[in-house]
Protein backbone atom coordinates (compact mmCIF):
# COMPACT_ATOMS: atom_id res chain seq x y z
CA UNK A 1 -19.55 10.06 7.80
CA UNK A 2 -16.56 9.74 9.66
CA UNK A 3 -13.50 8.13 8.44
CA UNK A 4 -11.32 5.58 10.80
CA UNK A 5 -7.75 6.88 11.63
CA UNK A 6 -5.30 5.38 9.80
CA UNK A 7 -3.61 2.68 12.01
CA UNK A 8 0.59 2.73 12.38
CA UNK A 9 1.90 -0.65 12.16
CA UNK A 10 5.15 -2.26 11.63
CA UNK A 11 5.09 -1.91 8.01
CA UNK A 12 4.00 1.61 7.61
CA UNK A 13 6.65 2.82 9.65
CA UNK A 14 8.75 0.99 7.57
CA UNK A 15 7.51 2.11 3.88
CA UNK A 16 7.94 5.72 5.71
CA UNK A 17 11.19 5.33 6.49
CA UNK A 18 11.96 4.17 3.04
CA UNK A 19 10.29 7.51 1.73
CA UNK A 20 12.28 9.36 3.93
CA UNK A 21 15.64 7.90 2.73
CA UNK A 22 14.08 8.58 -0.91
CA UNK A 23 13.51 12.23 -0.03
CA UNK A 24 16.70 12.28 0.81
CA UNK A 25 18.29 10.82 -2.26
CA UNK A 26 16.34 13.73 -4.06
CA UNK A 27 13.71 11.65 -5.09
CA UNK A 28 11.23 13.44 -3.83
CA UNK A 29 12.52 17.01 -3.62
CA UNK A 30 15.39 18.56 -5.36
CA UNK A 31 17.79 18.95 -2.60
CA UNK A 32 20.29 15.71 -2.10
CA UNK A 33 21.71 15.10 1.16
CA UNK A 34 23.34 11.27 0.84
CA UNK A 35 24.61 11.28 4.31
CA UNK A 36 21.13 11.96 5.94
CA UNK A 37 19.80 8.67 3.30
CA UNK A 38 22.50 6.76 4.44
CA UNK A 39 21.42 7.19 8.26
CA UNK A 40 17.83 6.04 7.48
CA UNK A 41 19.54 2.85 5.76
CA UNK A 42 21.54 2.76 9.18
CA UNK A 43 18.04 3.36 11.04
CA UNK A 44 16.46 0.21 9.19
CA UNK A 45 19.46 -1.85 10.14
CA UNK A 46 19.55 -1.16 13.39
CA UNK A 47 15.38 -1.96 13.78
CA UNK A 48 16.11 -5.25 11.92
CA UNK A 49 18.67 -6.31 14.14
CA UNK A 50 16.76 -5.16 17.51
CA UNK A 51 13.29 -6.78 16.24
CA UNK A 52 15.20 -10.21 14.88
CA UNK A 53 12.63 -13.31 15.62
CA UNK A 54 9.78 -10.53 16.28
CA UNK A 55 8.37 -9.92 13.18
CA UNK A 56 5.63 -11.35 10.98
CA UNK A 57 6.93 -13.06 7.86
CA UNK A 58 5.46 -9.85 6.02
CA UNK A 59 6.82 -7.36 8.21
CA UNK A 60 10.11 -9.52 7.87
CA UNK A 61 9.92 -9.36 3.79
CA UNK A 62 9.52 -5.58 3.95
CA UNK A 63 12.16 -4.73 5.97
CA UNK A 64 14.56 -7.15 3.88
CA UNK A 65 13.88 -5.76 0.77
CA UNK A 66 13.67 -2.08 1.60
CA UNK A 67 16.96 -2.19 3.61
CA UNK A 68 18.52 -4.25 0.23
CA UNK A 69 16.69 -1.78 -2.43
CA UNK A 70 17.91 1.68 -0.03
CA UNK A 71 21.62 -0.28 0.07
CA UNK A 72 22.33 -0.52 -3.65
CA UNK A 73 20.30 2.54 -4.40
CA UNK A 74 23.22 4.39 -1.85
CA UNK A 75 25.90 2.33 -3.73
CA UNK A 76 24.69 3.46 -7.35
CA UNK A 77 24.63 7.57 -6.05
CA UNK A 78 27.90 7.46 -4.19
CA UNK A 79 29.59 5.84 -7.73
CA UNK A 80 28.66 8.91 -9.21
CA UNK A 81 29.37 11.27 -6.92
């Protein structure tokens, strides 16, 4: 039995981005390093602005609301910093 491989598309890359940034904010790990979570943010604003008019209404949602959820989760750690 053989299993398919797992195919990368628009949103996965996204989603693992998102972890990424969440490692990052010490989610996932217990280091914190804000500056490398703010760069993903940067990352996922950069790939919105590049893929503007490109994207499926899906792939469009997911970006939004990742890049919005990773902003004011950045703006709530560096308030209590």
């Amino acid at each position: 039995m053989s299993e398919e491989p797992l195919s990368l598309d628009f949103s996965l890359y996204i989603l693992n981005l998102v972890t990424t940034a969440l490692y990052h904010f010490g989610d996932l790990g217990d280091k914190k390093d804000i500056e490398a979570a703010k760069s993903v943010i940067d990352i996922l604003i950069v790939l919105k602005e590049k893929t503007k008019g490109n994207l499926t209404p899906e792939e469009q949602k997911t970006l939004d609301e990742s890049i919005h959820d990773l902003q004011i989760r950045y703006l709530q750690e560096v308030k209590f910093l």
